[in-house]
C-alpha atoms as a PDB file:
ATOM      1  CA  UNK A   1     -56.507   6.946  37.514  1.00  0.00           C
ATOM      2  CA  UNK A   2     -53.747   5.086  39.242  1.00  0.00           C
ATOM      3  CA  UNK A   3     -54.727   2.152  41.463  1.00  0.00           C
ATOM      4  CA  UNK A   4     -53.270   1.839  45.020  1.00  0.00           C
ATOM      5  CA  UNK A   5     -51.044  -0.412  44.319  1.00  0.00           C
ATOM      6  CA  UNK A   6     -49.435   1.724  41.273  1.00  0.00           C
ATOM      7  CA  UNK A   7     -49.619   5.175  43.977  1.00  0.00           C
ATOM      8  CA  UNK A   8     -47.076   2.771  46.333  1.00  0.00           C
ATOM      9  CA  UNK A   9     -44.901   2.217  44.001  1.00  0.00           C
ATOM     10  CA  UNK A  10     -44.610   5.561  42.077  1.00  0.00           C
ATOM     11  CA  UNK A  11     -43.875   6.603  45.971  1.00  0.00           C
ATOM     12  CA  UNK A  12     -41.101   4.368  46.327  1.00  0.00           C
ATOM     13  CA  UNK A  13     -40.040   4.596  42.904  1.00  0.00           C
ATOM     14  CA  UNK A  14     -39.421   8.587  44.259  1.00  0.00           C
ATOM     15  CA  UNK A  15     -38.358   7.623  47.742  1.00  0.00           C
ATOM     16  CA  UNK A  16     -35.316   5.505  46.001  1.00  0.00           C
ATOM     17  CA  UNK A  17     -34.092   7.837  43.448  1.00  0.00           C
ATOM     18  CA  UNK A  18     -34.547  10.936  46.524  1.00  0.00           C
ATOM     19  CA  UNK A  19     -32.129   8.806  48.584  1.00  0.00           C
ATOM     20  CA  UNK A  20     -29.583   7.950  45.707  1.00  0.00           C
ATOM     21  CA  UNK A  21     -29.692  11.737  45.080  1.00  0.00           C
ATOM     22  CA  UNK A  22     -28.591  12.198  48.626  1.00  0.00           C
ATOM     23  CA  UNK A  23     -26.278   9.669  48.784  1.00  0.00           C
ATOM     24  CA  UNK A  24     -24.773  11.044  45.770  1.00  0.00           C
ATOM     25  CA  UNK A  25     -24.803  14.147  47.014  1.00  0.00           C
ATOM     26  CA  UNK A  26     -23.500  12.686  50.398  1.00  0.00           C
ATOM     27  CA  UNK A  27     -20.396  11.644  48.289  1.00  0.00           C
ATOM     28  CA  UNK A  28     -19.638  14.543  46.329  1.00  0.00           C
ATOM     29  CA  UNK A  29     -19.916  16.261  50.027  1.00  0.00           C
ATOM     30  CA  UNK A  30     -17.024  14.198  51.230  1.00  0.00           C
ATOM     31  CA  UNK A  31     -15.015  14.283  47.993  1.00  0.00           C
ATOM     32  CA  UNK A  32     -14.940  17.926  48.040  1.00  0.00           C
ATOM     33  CA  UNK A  33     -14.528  18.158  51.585  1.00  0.00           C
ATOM     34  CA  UNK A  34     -11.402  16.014  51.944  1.00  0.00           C
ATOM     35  CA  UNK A  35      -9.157  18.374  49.997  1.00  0.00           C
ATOM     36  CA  UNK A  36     -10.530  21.383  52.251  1.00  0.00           C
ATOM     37  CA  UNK A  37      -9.878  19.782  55.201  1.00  0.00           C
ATOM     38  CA  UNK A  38      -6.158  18.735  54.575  1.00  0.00           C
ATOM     39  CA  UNK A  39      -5.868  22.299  53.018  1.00  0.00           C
ATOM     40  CA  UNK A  40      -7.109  23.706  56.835  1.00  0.00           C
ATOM     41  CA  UNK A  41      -4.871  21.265  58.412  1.00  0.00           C
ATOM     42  CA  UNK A  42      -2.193  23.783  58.540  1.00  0.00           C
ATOM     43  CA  UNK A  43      -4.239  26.957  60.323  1.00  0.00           C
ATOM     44  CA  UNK A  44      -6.148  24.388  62.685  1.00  0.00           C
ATOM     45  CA  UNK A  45      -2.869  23.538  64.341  1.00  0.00           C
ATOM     46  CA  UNK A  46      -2.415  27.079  64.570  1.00  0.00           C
ATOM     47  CA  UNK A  47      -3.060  28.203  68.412  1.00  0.00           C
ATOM     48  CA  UNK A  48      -4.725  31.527  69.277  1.00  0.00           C
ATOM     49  CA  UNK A  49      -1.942  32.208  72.018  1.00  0.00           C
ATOM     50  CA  UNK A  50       1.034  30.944  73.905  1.00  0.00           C
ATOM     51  CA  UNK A  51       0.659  32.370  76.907  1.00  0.00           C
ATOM     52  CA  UNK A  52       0.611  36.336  76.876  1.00  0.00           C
ATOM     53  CA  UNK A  53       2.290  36.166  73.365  1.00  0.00           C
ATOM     54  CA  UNK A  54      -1.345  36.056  70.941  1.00  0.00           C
ATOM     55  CA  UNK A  55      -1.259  36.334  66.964  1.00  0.00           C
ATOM     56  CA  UNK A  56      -0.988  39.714  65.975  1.00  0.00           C
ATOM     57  CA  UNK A  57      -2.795  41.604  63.576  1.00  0.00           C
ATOM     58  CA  UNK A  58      -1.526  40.714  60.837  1.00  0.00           C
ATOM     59  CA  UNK A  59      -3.305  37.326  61.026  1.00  0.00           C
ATOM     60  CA  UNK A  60      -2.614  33.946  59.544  1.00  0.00           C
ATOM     61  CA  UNK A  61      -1.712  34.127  55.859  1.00  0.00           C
ATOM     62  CA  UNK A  62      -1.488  31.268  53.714  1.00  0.00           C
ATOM     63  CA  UNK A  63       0.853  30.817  50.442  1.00  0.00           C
ATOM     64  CA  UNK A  64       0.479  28.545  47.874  1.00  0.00           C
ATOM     65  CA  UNK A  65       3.483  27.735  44.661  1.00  0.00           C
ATOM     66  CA  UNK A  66       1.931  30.440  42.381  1.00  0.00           C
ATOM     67  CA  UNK A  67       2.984  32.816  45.789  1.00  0.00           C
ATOM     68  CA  UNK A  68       5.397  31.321  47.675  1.00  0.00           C
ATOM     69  CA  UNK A  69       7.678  33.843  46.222  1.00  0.00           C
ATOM     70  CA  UNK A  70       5.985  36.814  47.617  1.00  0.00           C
ATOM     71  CA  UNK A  71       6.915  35.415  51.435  1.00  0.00           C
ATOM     72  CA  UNK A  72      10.176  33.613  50.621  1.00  0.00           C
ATOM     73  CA  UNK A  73      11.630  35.041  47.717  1.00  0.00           C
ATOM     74  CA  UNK A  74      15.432  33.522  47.759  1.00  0.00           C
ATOM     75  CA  UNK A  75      14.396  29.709  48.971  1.00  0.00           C
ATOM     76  CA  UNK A  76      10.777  29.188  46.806  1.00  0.00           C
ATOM     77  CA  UNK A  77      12.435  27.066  44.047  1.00  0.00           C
ATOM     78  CA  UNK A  78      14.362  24.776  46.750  1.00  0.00           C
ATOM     79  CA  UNK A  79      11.237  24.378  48.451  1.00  0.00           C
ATOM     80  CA  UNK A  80       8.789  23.958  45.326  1.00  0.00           C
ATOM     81  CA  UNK A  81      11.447  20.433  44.837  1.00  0.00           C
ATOM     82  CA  UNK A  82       9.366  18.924  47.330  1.00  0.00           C
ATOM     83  CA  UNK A  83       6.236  18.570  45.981  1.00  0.00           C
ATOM     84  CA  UNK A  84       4.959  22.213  48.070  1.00  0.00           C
ATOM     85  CA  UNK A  85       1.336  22.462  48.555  1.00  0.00           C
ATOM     86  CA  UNK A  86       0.820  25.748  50.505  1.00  0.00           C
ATOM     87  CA  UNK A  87       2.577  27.513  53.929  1.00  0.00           C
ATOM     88  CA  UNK A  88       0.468  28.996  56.557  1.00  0.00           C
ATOM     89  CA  UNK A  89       2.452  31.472  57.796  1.00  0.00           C
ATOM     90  CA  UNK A  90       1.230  33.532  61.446  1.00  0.00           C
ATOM     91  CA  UNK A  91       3.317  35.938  63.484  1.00  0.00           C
ATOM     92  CA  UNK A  92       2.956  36.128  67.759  1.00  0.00           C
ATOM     93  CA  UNK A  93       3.496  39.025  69.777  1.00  0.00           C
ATOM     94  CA  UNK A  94       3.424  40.112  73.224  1.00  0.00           C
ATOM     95  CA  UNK A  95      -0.668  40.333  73.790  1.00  0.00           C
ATOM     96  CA  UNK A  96      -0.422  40.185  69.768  1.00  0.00           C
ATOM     97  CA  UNK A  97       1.161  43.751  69.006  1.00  0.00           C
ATOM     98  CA  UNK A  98       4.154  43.514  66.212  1.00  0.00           C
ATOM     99  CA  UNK A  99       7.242  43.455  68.248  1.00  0.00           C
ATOM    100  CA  UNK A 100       9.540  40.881  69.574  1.00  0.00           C
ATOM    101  CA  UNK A 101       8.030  38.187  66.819  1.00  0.00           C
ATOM    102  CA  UNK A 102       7.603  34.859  66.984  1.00  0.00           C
ATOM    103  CA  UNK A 103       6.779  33.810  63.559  1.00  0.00           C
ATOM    104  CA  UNK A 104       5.501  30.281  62.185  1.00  0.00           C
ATOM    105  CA  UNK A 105       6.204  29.066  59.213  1.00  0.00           C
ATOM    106  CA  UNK A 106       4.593  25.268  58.058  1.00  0.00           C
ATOM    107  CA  UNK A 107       5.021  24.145  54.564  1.00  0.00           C
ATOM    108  CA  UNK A 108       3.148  21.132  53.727  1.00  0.00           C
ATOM    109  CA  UNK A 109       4.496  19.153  51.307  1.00  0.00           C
ATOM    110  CA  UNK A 110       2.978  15.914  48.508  1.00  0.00           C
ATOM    111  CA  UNK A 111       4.242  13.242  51.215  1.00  0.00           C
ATOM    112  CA  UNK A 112       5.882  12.744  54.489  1.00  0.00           C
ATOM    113  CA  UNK A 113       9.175  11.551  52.557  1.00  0.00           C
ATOM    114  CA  UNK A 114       9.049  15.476  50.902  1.00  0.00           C
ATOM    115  CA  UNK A 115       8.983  17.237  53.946  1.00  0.00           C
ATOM    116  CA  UNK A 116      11.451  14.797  55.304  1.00  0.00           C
ATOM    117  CA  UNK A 117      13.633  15.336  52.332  1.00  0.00           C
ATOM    118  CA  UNK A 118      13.076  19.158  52.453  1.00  0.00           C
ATOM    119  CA  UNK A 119      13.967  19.251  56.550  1.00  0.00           C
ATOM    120  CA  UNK A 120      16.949  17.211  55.623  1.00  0.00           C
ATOM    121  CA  UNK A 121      18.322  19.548  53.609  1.00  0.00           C
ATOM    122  CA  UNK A 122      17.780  22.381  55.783  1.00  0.00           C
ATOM    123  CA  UNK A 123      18.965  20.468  59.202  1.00  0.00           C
ATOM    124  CA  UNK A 124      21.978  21.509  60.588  1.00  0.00           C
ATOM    125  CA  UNK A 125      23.715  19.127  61.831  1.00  0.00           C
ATOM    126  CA  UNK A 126      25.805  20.990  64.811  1.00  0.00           C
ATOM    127  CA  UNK A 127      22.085  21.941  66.332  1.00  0.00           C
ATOM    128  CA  UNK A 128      20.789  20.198  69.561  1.00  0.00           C
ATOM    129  CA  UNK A 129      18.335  17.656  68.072  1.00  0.00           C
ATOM    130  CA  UNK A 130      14.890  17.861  69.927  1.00  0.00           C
ATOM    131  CA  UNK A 131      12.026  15.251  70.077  1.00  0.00           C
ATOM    132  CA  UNK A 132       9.304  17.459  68.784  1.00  0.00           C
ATOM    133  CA  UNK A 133       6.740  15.865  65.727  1.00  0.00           C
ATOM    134  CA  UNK A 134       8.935  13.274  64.412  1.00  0.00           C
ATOM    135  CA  UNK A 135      12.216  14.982  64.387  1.00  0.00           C
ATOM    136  CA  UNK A 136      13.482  18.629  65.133  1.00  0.00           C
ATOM    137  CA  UNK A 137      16.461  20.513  66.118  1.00  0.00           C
ATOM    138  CA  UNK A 138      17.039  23.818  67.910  1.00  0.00           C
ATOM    139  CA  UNK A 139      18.957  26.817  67.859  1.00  0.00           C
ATOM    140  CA  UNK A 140      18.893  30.509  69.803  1.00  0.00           C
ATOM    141  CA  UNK A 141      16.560  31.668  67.323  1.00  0.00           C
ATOM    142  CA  UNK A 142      14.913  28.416  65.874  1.00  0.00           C
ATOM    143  CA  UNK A 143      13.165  25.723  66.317  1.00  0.00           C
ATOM    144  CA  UNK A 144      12.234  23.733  62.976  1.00  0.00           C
ATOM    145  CA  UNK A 145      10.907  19.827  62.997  1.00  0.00           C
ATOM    146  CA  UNK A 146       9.037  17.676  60.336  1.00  0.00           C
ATOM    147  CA  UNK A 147       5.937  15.515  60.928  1.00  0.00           C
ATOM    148  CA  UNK A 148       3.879  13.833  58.305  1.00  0.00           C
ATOM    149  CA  UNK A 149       4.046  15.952  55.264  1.00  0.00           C
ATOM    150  CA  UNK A 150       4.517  18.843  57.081  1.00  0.00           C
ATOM    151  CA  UNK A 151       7.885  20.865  57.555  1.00  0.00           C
ATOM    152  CA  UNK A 152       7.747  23.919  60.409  1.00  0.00           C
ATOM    153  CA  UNK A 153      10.057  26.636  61.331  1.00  0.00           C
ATOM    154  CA  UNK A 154       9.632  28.652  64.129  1.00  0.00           C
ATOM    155  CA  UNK A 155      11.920  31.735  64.550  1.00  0.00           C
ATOM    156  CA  UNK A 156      12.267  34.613  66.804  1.00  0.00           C
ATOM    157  CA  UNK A 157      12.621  37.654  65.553  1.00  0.00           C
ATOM    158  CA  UNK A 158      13.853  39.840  68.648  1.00  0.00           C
ATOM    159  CA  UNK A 159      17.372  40.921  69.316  1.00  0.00           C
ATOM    160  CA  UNK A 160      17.404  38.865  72.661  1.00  0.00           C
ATOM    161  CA  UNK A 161      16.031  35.378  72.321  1.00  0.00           C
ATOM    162  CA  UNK A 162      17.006  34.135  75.266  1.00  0.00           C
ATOM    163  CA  UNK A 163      13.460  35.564  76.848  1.00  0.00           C
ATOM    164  CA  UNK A 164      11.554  34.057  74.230  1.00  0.00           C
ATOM    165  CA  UNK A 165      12.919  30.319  74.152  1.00  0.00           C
ATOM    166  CA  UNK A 166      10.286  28.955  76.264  1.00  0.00           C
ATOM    167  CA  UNK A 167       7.469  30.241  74.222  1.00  0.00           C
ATOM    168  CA  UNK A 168       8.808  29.529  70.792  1.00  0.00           C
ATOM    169  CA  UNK A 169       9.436  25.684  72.385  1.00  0.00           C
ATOM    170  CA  UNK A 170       5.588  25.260  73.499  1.00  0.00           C
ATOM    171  CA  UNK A 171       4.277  26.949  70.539  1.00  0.00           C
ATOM    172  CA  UNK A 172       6.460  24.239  68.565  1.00  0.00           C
ATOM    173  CA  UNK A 173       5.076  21.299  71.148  1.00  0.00           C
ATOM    174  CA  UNK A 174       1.484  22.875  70.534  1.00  0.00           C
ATOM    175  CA  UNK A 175       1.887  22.906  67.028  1.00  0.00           C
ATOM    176  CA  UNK A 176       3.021  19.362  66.707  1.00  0.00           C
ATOM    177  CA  UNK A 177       0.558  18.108  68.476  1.00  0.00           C
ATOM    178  CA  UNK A 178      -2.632  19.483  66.326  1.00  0.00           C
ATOM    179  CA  UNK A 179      -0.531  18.075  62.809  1.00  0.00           C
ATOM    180  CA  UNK A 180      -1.642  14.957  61.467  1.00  0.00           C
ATOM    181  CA  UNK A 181       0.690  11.926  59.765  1.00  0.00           C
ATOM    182  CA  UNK A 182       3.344   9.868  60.747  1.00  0.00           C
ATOM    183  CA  UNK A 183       6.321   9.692  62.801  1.00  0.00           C
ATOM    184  CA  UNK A 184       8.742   7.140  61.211  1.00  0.00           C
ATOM    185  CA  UNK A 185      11.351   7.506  59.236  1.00  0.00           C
ATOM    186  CA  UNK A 186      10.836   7.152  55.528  1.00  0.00           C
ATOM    187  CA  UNK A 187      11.910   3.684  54.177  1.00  0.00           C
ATOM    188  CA  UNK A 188      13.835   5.190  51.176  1.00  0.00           C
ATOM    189  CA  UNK A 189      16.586   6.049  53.886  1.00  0.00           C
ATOM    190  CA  UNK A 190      17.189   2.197  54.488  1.00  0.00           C
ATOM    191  CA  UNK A 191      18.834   2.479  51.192  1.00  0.00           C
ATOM    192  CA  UNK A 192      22.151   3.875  52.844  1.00  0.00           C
ATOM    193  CA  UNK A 193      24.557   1.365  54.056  1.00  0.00           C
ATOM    194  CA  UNK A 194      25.804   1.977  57.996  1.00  0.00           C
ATOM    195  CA  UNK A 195      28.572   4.209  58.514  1.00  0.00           C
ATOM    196  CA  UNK A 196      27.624   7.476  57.137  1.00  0.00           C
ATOM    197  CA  UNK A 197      28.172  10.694  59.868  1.00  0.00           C
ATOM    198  CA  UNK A 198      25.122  11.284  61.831  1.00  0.00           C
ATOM    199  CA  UNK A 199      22.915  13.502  60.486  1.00  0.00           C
ATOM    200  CA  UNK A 200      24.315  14.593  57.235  1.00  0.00           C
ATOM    201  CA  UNK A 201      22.005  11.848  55.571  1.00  0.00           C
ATOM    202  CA  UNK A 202      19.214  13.528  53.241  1.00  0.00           C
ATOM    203  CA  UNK A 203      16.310  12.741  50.864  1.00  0.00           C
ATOM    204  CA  UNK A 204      16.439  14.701  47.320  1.00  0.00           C
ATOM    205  CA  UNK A 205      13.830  14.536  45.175  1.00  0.00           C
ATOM    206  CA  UNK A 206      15.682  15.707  42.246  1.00  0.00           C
ATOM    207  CA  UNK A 207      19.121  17.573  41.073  1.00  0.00           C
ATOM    208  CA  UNK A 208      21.226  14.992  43.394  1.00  0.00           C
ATOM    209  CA  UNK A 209      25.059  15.255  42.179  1.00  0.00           C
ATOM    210  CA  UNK A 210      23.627  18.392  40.994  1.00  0.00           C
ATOM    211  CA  UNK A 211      22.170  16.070  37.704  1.00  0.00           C
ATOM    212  CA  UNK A 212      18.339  17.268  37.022  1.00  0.00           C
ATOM    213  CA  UNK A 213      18.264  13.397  35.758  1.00  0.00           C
ATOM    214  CA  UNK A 214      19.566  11.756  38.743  1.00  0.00           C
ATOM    215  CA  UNK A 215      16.388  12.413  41.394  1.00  0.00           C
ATOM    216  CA  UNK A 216      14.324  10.296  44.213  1.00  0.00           C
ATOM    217  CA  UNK A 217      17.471   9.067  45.801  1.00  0.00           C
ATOM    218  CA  UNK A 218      19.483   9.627  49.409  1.00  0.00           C
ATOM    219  CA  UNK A 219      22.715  11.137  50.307  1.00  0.00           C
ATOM    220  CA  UNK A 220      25.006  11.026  53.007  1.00  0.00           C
ATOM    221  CA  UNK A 221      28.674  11.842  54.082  1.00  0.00           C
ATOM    222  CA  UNK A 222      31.022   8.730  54.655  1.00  0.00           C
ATOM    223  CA  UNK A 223      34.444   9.481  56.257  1.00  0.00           C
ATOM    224  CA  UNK A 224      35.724   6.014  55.698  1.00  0.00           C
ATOM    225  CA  UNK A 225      36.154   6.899  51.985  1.00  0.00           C
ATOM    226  CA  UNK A 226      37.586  10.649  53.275  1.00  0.00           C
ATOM    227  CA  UNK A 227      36.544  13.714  55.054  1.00  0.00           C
ATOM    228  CA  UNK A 228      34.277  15.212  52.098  1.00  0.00           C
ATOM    229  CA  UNK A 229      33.126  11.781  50.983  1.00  0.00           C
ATOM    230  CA  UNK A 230      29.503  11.408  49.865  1.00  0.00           C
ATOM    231  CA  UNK A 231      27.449   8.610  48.500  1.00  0.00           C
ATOM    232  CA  UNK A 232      24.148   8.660  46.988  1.00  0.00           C
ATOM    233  CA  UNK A 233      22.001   6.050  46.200  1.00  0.00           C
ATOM    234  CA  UNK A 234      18.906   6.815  43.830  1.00  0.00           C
ATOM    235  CA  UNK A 235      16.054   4.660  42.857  1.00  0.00           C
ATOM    236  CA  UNK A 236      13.915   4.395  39.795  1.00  0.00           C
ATOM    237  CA  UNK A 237      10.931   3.418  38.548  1.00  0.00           C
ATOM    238  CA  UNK A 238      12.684   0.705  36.114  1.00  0.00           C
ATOM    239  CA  UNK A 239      16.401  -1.266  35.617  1.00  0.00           C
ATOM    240  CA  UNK A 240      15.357   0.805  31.922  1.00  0.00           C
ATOM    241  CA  UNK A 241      15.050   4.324  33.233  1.00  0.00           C
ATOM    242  CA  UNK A 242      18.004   3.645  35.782  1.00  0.00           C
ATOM    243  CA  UNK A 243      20.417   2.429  33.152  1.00  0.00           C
ATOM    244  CA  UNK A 244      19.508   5.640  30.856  1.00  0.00           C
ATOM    245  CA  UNK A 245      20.452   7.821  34.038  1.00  0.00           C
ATOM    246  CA  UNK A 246      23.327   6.002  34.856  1.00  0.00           C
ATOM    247  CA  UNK A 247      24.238   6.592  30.888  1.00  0.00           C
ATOM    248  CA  UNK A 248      23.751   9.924  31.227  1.00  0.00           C
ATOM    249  CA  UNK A 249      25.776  10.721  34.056  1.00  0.00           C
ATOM    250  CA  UNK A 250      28.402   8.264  32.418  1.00  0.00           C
ATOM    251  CA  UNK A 251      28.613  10.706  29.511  1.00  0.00           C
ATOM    252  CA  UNK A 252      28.593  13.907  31.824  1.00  0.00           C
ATOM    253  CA  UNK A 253      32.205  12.368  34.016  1.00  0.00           C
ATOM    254  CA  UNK A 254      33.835  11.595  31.327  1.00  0.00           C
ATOM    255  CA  UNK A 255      33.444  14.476  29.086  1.00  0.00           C
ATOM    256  CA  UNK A 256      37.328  15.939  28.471  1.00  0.00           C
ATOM    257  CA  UNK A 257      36.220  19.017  29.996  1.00  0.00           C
ATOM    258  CA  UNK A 258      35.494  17.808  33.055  1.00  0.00           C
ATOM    259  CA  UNK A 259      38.515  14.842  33.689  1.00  0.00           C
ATOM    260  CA  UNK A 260      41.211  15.871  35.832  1.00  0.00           C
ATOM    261  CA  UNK A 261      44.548  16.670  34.442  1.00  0.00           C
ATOM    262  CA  UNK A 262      45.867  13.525  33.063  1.00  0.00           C
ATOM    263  CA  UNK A 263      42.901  11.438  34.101  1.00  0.00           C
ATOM    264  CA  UNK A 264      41.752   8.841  32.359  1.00  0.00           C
ATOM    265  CA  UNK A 265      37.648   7.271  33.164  1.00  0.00           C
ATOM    266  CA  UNK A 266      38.177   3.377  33.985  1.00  0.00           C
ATOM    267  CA  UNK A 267      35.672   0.609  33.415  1.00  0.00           C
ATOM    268  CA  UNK A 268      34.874  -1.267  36.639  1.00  0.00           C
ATOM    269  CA  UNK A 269      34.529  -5.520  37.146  1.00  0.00           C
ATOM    270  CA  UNK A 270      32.758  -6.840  39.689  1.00  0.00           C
ATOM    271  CA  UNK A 271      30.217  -3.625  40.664  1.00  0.00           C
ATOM    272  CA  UNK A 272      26.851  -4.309  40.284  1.00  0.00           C
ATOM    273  CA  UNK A 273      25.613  -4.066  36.427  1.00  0.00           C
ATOM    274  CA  UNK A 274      28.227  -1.619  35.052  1.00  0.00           C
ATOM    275  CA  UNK A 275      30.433   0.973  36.931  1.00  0.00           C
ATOM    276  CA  UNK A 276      32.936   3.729  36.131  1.00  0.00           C
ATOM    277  CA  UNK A 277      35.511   5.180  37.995  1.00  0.00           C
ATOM    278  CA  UNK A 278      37.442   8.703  37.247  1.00  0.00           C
ATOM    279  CA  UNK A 279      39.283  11.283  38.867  1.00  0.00           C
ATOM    280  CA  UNK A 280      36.829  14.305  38.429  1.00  0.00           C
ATOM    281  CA  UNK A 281      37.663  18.123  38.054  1.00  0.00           C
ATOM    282  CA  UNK A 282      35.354  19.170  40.049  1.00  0.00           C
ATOM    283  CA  UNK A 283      34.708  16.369  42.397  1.00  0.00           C
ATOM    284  CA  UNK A 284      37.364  14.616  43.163  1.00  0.00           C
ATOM    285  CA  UNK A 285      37.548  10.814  43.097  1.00  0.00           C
ATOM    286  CA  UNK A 286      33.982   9.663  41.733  1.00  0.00           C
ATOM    287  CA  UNK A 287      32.621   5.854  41.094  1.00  0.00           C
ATOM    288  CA  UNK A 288      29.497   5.337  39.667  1.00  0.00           C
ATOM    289  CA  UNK A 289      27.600   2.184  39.342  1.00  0.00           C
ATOM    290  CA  UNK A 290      24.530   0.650  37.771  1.00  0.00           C
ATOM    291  CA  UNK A 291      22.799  -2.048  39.834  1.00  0.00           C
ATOM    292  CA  UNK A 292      18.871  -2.846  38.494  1.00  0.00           C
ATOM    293  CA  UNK A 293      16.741  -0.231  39.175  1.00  0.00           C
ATOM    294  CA  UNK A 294      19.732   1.809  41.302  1.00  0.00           C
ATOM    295  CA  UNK A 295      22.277   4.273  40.200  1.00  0.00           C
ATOM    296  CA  UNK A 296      24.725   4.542  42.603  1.00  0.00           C
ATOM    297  CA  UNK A 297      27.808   7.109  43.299  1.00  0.00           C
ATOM    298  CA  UNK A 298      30.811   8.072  45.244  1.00  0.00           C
ATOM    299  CA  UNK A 299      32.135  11.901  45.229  1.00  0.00           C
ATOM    300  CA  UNK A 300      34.905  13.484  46.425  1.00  0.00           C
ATOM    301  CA  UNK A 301      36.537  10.213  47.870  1.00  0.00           C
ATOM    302  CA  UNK A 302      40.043   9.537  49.026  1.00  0.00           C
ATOM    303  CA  UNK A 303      41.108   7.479  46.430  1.00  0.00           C
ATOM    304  CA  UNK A 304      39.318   4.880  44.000  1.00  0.00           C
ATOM    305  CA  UNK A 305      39.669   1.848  46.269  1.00  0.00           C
ATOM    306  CA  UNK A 306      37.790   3.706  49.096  1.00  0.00           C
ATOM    307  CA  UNK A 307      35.059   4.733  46.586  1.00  0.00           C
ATOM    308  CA  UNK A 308      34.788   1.418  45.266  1.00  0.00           C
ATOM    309  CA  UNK A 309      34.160  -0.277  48.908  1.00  0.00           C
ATOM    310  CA  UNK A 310      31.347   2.250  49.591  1.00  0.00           C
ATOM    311  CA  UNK A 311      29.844   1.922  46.402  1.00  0.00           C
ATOM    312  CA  UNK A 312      29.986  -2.235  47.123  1.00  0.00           C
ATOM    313  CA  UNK A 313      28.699  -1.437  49.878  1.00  0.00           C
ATOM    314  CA  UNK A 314      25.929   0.183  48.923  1.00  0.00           C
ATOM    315  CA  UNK A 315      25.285  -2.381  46.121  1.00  0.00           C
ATOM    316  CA  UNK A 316      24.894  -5.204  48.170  1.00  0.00           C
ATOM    317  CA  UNK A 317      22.780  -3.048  50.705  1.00  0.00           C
ATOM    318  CA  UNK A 318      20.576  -1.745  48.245  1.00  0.00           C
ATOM    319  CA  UNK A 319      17.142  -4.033  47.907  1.00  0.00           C
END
């Protein structure tokens, strides 16, 4: 028989090992539950109605990569670049019956730099810029912005939008306001020296000077080295993995096949760690340059001397 003593303990001996069970359990709870929430994220910021314009039947449907391409068919792989989670996609109607749409689109993305990146290189630069989420800009039919990782586009599907601006502007405001994450630009973009045209600078995660190799960098139009003039500046994990893209894209300029007509490639002094300048058939006048852990390039310049500025530029910008 146990003695009183021995009956207290065997208690708490159970009372500890109930409450590590919970606590465990507790954990697990809130381990599970944090990828559920973010994955509800989208749909919560999802509002019932705008005003008599109410979700329609067809409800809110959400996509992930395996079936992105069932809702998007022609744009999936550019938007899989960005790390793509899943899209919640919902359509509005007047008092929610399918005509005149307004349809909702948000993509949410690995990070906020991703659906920065991806908004970047869907922005169009001639559209009035708007302060909704962190950035957005507007058109008759659209209204797209970024916030955190997420990337939305709002369009209106009537033949007349002009009725239907107001709506598709406070669903975007409503919208903006339920997402979660931050504001600020992504540091990667400090990368770019000044003087590149307003809002033709982008994040790309990968294929930038369409090279699969050459990824995780920024691009942006410079008209001081000539009206199609682009920089990029990309940034690697290692000086090692930098120099064996900048190697690579060394090979790809100077191949014969791709050298302009009587073109000859041209070692470069003085431009970070190594640097090569040619006269491209396909892209004009290119410099490329190795500095540590950045691989830096000029397309379709001018001439070389512009190109070369830029890319010093950039060198001594680059941190």
């Amino acid at each position: 028989m146990m003695s009183p003593l021995g009956v207290v303990l065997h208690m708490r001996l159970h009372r500890s090992q109930f409450w590590a069970a919970l606590s465990l359990v507790a954990l697990l709870g809130v381990g599970l539950a944090l990828p559920l929430s973010a994955h509800a994220d989208g749909k919560s910021a999802l509002p019932p109605a705008i005003g008599n314009y109410k979700t329609t039947k067809a409800g809110i449907v959400t996509y992930t990569p395996a079936t992105l391409e069932n809702h998007i068919d022609g744009e999936a792989e550019a938007v899989k670049r960005y790390d793509f989670k899943e899209c919640t996609y919902a359509e509005y109607g007047p008092n929610g019956q399918s005509t005149q749409l307004i349809t909702v689109d948000i993509y949410q993305m690995g990070t906020p730099t991703d659906a920065y990146g991806y908004y970047t290189s869907q922005r169009n630069a001639n559209a009035t810029v708007v302060k909704i989420g962190a950035e957005g800009y507007a058109e008759a039919s659209a209204l797209n912005f970024w916030k955190g990782p997420y990337y939305v586009k709002i369009a209106i599907t009537a033949p007349n939008p002009g009725p239907l601006q107001g709506q598709m502007s406070q669903l975007a405001q409503a919208v903006a306001g339920k997402l979660t994450g931050p504001t600020a630009i992504p540091d990667i973009v400090n990368l770019l020296p000044p003087g590149y045209a307003p809002r033709t600078e982008q994040y790309r995660r990968s294929d930038i000077a369409a090279q699969s190799y050459i990824r995780n960098g920024m691009v942006a139009k410079y008209p001081s080295a000539g009206p199609r003039a682009e920089l990029f500046v990309a940034v690697y994990p290692s000086p090692a993995a930098a120099k064996e893209a900048y190697g690579k894209y060394q090979a790809y300029l100077t191949k014969p096949g791709n050298l302009a007509s009587g073109a000859k490639p041209v070692t470069l002094s003085g431009l970070g760690d190594s640097a090569v300048g040619v006269k491209s058939l396909f892209t004009g006048e290119v410099v490329a340059a190795l500095k540590g852990k950045y691989l830096i390039g000029v397309r379709q310049a001018k001439d070389q001397a512009s190109a070369q500025v830029l890319v010093k530029s950039a060198i001594a910008h680059a941190k």
